[in-house]
PDB file of N, CA and C in Angstrom:
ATOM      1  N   UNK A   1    -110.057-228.856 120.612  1.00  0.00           N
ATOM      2  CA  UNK A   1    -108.821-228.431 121.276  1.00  0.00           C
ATOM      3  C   UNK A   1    -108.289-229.573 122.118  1.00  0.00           C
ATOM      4  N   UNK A   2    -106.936-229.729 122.165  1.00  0.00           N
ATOM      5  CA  UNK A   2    -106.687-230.677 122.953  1.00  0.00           C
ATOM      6  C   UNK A   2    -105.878-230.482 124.439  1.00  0.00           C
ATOM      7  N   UNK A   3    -105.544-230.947 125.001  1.00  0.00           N
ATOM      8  CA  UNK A   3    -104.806-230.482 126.272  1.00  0.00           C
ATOM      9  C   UNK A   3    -104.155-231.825 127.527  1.00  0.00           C
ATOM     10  N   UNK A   4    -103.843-231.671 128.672  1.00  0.00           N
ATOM     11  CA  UNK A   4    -103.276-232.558 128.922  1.00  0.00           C
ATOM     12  C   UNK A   4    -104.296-234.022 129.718  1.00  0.00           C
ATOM     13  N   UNK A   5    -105.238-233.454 129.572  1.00  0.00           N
ATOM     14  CA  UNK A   5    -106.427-234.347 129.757  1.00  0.00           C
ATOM     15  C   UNK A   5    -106.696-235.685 128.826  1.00  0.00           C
ATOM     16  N   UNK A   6    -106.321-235.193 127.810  1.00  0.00           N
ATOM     17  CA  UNK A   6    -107.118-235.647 126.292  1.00  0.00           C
ATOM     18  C   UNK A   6    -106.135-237.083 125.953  1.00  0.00           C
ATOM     19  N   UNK A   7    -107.213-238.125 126.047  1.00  0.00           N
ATOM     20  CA  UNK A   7    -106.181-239.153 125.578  1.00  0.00           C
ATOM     21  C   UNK A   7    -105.661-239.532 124.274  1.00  0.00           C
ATOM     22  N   UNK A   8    -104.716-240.697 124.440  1.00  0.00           N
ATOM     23  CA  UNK A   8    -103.554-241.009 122.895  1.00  0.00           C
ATOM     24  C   UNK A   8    -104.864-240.716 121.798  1.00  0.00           C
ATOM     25  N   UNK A   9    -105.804-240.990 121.629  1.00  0.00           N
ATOM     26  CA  UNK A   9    -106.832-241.583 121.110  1.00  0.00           C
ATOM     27  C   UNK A   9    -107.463-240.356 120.238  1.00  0.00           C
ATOM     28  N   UNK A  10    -107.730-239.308 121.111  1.00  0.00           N
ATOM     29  CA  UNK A  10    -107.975-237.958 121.278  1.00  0.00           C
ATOM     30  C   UNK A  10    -106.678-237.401 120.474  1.00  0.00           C
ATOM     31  N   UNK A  11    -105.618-237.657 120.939  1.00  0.00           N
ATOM     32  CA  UNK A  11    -104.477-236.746 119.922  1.00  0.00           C
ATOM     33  C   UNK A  11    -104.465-237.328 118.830  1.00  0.00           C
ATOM     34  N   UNK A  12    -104.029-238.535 118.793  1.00  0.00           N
ATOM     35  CA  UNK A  12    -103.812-239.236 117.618  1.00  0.00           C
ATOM     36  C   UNK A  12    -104.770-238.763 116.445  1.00  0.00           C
ATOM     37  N   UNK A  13    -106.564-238.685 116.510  1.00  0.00           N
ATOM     38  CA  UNK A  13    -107.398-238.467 116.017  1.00  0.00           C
ATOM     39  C   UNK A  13    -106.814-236.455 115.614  1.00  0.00           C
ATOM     40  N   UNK A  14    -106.509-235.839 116.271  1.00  0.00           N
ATOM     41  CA  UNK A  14    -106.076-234.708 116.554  1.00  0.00           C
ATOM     42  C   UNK A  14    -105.311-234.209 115.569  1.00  0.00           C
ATOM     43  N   UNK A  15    -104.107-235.071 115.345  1.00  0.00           N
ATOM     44  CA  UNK A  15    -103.184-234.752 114.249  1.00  0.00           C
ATOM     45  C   UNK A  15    -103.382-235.173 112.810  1.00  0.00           C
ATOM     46  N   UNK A  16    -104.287-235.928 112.876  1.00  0.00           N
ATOM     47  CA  UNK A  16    -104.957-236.775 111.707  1.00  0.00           C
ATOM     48  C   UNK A  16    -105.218-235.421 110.791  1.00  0.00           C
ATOM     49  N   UNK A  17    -106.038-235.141 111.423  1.00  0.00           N
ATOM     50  CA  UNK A  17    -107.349-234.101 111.111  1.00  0.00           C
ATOM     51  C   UNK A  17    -106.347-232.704 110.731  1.00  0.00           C
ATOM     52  N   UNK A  18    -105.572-232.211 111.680  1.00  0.00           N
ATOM     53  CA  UNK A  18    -104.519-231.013 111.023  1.00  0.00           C
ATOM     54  C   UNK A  18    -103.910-231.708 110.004  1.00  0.00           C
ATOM     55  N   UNK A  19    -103.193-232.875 109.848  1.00  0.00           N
ATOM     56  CA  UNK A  19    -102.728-233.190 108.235  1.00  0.00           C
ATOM     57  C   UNK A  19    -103.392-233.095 107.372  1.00  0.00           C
ATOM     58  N   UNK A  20    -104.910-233.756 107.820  1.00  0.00           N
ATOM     59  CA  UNK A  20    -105.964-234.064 106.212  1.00  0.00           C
ATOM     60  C   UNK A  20    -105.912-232.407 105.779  1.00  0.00           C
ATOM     61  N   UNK A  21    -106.249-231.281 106.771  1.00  0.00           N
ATOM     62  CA  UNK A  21    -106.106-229.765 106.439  1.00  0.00           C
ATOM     63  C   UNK A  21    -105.189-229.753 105.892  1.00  0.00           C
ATOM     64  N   UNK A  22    -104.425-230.034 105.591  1.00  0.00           N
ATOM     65  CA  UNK A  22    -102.961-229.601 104.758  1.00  0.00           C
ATOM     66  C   UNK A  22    -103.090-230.270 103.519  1.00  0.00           C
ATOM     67  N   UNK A  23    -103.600-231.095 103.375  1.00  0.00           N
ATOM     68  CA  UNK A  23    -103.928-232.004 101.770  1.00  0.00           C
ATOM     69  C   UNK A  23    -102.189-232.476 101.467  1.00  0.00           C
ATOM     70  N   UNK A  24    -101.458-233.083 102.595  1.00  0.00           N
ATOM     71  CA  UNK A  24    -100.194-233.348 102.764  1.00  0.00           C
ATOM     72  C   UNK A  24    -100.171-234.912 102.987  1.00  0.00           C
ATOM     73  N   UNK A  25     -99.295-235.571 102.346  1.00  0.00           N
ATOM     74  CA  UNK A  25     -99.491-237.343 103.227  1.00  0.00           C
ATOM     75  C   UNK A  25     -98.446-237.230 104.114  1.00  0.00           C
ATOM     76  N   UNK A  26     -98.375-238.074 104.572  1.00  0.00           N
ATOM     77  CA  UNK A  26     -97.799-238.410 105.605  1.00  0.00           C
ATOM     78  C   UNK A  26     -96.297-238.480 105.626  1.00  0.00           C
ATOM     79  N   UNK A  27     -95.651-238.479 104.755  1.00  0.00           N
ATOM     80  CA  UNK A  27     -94.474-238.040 104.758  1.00  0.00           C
ATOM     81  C   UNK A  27     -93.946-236.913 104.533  1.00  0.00           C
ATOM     82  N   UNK A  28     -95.143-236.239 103.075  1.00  0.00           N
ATOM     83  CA  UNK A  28     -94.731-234.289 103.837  1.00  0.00           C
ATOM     84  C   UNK A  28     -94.661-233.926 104.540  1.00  0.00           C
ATOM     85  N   UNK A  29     -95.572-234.279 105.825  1.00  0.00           N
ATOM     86  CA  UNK A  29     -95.845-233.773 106.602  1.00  0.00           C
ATOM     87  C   UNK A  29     -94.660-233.414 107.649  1.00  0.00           C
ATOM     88  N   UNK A  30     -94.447-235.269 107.949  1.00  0.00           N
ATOM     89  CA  UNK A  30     -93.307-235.368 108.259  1.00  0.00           C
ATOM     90  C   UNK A  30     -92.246-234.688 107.929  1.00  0.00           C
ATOM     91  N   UNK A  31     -91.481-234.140 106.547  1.00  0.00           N
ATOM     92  CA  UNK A  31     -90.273-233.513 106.205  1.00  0.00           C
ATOM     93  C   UNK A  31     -90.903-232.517 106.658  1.00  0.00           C
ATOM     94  N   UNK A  32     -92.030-231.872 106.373  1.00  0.00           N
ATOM     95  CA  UNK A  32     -91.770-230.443 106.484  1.00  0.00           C
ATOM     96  C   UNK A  32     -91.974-229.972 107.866  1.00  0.00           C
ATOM     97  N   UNK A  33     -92.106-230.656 109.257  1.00  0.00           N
ATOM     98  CA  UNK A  33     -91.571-230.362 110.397  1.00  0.00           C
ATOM     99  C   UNK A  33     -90.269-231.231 110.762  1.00  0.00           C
ATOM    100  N   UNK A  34     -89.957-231.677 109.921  1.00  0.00           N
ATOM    101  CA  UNK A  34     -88.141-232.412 110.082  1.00  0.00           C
ATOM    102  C   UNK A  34     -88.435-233.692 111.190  1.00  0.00           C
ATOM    103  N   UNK A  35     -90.098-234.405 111.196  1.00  0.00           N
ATOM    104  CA  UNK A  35     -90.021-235.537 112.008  1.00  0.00           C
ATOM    105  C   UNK A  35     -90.091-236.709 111.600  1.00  0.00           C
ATOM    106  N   UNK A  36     -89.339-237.565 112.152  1.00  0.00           N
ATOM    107  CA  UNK A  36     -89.480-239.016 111.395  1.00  0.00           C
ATOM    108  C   UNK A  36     -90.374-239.185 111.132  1.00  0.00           C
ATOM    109  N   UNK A  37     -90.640-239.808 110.017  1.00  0.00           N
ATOM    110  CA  UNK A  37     -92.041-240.359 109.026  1.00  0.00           C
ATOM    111  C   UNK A  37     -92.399-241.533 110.073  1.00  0.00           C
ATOM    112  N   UNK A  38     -91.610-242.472 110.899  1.00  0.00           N
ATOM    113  CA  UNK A  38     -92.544-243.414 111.586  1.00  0.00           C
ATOM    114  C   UNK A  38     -92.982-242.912 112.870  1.00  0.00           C
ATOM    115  N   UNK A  39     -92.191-241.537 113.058  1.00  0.00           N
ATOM    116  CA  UNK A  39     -93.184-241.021 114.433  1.00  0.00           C
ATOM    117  C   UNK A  39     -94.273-240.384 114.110  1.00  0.00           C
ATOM    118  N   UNK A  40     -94.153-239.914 112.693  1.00  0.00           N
ATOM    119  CA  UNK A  40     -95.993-239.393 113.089  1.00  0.00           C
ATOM    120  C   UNK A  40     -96.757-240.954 112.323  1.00  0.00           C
ATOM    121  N   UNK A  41     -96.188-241.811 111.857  1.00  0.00           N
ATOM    122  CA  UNK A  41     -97.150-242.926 111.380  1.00  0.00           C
ATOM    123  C   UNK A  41     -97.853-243.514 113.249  1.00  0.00           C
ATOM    124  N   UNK A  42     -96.515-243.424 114.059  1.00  0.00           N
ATOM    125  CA  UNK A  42     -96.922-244.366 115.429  1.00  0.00           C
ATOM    126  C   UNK A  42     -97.762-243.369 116.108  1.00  0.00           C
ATOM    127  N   UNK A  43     -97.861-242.178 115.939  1.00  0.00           N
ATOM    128  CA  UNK A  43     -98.669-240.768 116.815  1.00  0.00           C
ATOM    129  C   UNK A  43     -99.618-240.718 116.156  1.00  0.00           C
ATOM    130  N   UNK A  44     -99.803-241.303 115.320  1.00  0.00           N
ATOM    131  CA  UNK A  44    -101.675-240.926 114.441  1.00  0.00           C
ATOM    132  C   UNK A  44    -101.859-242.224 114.189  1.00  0.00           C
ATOM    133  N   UNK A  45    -101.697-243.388 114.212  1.00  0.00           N
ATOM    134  CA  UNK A  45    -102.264-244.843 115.066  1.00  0.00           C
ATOM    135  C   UNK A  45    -102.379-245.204 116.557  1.00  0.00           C
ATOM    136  N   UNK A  46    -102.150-244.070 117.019  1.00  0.00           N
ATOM    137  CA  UNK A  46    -101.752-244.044 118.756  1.00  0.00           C
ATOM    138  C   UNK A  46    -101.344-245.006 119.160  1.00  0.00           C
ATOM    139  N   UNK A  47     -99.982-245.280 118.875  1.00  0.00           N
ATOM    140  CA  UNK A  47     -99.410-246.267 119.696  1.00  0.00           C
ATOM    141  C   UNK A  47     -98.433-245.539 120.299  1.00  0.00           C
ATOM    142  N   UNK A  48     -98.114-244.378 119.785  1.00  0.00           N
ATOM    143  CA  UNK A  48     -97.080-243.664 120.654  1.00  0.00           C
ATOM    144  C   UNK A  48     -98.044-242.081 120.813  1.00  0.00           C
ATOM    145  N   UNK A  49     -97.424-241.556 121.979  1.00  0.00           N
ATOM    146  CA  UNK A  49     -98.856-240.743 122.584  1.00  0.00           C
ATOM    147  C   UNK A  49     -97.767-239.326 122.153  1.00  0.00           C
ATOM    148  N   UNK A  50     -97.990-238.804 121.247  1.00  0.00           N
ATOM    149  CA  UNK A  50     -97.911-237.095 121.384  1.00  0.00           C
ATOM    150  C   UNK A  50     -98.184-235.856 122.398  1.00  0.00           C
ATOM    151  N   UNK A  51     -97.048-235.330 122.112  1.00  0.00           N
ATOM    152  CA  UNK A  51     -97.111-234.366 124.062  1.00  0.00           C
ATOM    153  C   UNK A  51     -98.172-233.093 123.325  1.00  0.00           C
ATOM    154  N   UNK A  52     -99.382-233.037 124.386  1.00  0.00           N
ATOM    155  CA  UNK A  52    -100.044-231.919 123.815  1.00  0.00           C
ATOM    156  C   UNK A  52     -99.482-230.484 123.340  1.00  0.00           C
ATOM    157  N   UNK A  53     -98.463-229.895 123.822  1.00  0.00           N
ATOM    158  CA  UNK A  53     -97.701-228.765 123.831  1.00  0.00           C
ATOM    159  C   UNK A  53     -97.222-228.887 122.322  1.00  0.00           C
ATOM    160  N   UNK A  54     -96.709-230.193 122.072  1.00  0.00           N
ATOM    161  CA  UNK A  54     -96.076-230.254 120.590  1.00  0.00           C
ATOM    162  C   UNK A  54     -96.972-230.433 119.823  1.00  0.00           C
ATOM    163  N   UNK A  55     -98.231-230.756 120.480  1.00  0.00           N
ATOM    164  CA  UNK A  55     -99.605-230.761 118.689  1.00  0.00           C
ATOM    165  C   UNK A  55    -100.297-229.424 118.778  1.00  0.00           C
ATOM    166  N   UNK A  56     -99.981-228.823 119.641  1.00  0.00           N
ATOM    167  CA  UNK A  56    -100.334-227.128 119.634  1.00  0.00           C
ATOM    168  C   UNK A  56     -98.987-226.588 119.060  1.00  0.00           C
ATOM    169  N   UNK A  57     -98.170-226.712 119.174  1.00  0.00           N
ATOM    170  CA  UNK A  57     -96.851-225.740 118.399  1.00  0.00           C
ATOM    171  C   UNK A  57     -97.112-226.747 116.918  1.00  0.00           C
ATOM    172  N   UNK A  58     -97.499-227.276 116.775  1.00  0.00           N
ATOM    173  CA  UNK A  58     -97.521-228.051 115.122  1.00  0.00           C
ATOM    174  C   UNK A  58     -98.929-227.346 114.227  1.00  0.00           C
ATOM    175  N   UNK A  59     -99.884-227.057 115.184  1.00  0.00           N
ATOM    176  CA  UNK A  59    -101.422-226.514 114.630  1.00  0.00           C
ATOM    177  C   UNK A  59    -100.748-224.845 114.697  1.00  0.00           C
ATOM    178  N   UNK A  60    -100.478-224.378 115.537  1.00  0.00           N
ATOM    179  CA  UNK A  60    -100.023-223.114 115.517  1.00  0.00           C
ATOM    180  C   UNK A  60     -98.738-222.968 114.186  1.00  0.00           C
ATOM    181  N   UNK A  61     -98.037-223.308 114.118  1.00  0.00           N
ATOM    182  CA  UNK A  61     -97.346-223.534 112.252  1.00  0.00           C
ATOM    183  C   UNK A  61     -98.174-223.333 111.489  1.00  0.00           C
ATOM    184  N   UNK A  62     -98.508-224.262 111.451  1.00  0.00           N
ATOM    185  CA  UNK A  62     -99.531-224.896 110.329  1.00  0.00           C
ATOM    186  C   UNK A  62    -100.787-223.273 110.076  1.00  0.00           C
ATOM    187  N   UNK A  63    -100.927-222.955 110.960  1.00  0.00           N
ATOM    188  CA  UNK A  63    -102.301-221.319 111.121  1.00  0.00           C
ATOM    189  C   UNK A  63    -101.047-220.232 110.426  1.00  0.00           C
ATOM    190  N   UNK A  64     -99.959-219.825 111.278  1.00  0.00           N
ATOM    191  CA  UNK A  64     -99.176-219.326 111.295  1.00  0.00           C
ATOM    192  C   UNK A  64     -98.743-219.050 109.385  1.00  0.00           C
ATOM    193  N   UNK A  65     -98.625-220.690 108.960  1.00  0.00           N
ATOM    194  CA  UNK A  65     -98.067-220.540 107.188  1.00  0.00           C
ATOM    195  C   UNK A  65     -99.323-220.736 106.324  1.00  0.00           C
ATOM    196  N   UNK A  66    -100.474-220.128 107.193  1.00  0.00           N
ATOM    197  CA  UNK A  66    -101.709-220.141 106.057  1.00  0.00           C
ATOM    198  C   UNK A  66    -102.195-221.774 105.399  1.00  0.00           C
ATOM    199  N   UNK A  67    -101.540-222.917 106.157  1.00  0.00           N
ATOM    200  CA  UNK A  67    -101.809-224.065 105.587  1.00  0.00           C
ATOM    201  C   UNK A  67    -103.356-224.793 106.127  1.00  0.00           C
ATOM    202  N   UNK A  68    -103.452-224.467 106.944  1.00  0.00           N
ATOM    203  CA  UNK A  68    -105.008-224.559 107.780  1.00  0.00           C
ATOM    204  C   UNK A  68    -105.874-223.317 108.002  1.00  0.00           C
TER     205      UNK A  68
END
């Protein structure tokens, strides 16, 4: 679980792991929450840090459409 504690490092690793669950690359992924393909490339190399609230509303989808 992640939260506002948890560093880039920690999320980044975070969202990895809900995509590989989806058997999606990285640009499905991307279209199918309508986000730029280089923001989740820079949020799952952690160079850009993902707000925990938005990788819980992205895992909660993802439960929500049976994809995880």
């Amino acid at each position: 679980m992640v939260d506002r504690n948890s560093t880039t490092e920690e999320l980044a690793s975070y969202l990895y792991e809900l995509r590989s669950k989806t058997s999606m690359n990285r640009r499905e992924f991307a279209e199918y929450f309508g986000i730029p393909l280089r923001t989740v490339e820079e949020w799952e190399a952690g160079r850009r840090r993902i707000q925990d609230y938005l990788l819980r509303l992205i895992e909660y989808k993802l439960r929500m459409e049976n994809l995880i």
